[in-house]
N, C-alpha and C. Protein backbone atom coordinates (compact mmCIF):
# COMPACT_ATOMS: atom_id res chain seq x y z
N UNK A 1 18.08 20.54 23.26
CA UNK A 1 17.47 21.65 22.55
C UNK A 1 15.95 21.54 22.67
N UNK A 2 15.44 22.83 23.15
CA UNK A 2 13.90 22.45 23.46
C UNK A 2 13.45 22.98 21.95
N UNK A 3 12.02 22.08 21.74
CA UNK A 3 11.23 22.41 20.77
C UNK A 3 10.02 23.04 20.96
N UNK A 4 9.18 23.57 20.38
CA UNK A 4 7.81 23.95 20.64
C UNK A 4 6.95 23.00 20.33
N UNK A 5 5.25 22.76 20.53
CA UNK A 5 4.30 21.67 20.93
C UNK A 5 4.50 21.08 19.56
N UNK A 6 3.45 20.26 19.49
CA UNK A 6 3.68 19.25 18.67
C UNK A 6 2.77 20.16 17.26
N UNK A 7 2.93 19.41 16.36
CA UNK A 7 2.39 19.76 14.85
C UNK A 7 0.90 19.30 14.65
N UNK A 8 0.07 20.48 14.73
CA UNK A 8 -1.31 19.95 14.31
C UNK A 8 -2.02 19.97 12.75
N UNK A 9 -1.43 19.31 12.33
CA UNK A 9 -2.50 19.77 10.65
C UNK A 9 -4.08 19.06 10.75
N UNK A 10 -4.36 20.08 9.88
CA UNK A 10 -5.81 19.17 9.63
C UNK A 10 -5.89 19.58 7.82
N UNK A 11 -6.39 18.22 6.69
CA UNK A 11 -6.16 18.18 5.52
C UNK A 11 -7.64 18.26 4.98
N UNK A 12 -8.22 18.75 4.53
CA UNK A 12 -9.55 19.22 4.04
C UNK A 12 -9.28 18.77 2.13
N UNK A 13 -9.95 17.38 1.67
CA UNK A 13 -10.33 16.93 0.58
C UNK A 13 -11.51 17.14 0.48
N UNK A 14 -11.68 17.46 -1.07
CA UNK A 14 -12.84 17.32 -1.69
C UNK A 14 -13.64 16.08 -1.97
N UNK A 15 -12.69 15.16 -2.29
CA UNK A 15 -12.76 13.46 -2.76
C UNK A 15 -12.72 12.44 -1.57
N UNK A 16 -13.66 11.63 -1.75
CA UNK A 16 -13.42 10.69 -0.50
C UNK A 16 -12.23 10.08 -0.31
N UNK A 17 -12.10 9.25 1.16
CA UNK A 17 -10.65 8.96 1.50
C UNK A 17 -11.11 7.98 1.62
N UNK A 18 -10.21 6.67 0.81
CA UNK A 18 -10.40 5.61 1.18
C UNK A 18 -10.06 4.89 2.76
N UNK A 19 -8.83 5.02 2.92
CA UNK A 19 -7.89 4.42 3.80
C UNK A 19 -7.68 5.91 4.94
N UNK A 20 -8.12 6.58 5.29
CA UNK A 20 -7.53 8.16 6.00
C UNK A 20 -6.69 7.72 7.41
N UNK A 21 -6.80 6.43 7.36
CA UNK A 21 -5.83 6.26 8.74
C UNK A 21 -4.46 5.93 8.66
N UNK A 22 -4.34 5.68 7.20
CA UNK A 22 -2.91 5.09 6.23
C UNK A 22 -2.62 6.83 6.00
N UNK A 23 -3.65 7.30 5.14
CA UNK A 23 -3.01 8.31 4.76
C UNK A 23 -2.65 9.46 5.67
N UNK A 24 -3.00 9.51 6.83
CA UNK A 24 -2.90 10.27 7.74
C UNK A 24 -1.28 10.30 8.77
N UNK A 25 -0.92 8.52 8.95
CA UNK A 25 -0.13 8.20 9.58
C UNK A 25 1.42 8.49 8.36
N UNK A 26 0.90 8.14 7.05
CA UNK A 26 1.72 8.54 6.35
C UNK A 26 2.33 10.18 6.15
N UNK A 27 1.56 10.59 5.90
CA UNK A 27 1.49 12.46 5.90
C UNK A 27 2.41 13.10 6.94
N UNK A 28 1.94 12.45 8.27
CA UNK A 28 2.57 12.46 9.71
C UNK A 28 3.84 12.08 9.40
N UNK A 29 4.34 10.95 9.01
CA UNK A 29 5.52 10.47 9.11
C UNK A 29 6.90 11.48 7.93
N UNK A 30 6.00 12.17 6.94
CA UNK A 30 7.00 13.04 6.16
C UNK A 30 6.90 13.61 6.56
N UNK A 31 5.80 14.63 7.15
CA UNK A 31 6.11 16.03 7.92
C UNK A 31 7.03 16.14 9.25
N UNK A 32 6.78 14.76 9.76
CA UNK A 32 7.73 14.60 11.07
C UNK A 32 9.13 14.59 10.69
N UNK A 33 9.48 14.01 9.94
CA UNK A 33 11.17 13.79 8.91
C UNK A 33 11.54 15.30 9.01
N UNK A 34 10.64 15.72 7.86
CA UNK A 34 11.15 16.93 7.39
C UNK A 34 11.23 18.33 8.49
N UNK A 35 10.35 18.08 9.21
CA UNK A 35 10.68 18.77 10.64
C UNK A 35 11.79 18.48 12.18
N UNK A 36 12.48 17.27 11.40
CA UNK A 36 13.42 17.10 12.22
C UNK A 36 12.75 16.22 13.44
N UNK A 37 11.93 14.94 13.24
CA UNK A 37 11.60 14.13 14.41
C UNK A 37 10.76 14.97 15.09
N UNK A 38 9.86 16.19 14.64
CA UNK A 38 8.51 16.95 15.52
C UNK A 38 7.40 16.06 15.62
N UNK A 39 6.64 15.81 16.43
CA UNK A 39 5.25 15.00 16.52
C UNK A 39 4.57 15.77 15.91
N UNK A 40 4.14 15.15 14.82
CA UNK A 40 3.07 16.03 14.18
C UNK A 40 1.40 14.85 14.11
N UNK A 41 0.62 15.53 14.09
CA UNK A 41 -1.34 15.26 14.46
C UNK A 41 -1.54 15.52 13.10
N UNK A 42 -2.45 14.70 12.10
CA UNK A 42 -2.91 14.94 11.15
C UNK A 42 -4.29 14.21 11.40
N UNK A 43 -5.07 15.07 10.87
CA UNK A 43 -6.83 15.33 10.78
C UNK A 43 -6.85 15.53 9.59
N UNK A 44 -7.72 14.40 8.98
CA UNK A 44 -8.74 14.41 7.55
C UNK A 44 -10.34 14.71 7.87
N UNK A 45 -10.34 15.71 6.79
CA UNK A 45 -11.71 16.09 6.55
C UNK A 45 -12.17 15.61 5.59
N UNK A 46 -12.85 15.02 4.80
CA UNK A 46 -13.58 14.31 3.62
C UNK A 46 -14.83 14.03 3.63
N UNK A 47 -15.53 14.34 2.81
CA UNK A 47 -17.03 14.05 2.46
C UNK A 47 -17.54 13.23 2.65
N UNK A 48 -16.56 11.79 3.00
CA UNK A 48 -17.03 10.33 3.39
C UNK A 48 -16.97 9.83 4.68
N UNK A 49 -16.19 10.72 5.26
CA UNK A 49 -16.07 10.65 6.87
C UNK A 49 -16.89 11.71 7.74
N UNK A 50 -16.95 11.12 9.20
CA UNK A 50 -18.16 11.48 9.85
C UNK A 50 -16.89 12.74 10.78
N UNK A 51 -17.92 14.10 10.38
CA UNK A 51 -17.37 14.99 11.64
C UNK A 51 -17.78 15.16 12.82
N UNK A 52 -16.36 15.39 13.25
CA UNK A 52 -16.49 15.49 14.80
C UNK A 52 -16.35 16.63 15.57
N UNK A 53 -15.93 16.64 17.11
CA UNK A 53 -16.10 18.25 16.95
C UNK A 53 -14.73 18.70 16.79
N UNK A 54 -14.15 17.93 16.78
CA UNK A 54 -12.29 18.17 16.66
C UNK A 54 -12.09 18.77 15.64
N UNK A 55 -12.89 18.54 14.33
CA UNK A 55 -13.03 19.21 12.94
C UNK A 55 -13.25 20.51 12.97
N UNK A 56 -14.53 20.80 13.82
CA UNK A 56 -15.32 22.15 14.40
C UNK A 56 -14.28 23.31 14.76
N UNK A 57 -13.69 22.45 15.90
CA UNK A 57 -12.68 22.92 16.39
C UNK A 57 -11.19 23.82 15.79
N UNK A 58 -10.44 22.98 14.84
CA UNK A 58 -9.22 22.75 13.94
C UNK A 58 -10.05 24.22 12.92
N UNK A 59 -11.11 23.78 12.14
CA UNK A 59 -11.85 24.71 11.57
C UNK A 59 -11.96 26.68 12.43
N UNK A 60 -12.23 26.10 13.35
CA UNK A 60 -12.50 27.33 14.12
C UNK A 60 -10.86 28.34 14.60
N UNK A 61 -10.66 27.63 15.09
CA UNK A 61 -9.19 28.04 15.89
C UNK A 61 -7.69 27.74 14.67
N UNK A 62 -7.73 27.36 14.20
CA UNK A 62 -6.52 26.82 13.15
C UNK A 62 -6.76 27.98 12.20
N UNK A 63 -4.85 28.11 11.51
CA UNK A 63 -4.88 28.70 10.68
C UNK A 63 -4.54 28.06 8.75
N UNK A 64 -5.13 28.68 8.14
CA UNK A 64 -5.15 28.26 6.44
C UNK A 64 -3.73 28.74 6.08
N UNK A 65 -3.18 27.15 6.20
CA UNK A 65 -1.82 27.30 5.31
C UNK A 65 -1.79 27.52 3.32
């Protein structure tokens, strides 16, 4: 059964992220479940982390769930 591309979120906090590579891989891993084993990409945005242009990007072209 073919699927379509993989799952891109990107998560936009107000509050800094301590750990965003825990919480990111985590996030990934329920959305992947609940989508039935889909690869899903999760991107944190937070006030404490440095943007990139991938942010720019996700920002620009992505849609507000």
């Amino acid at each position: 059964m073919a699927h379509g591309g993989d799952i891109d979120l990107m998560l936009e906090l107000a509050e800094p992220v301590d750990n965003p590579a825990l919480m990111a891989a985590q996030l990934s891993a329920k959305v992947s479940r609940a989508m039935h084993g889909r690869k899903v990409d999760v991107l944190i945005s937070a006030a404490n982390l440095m943007r990139l242009p991938i942010h720019d990007l996700a920002f620009k072209e992505g849609r507000l769930l």
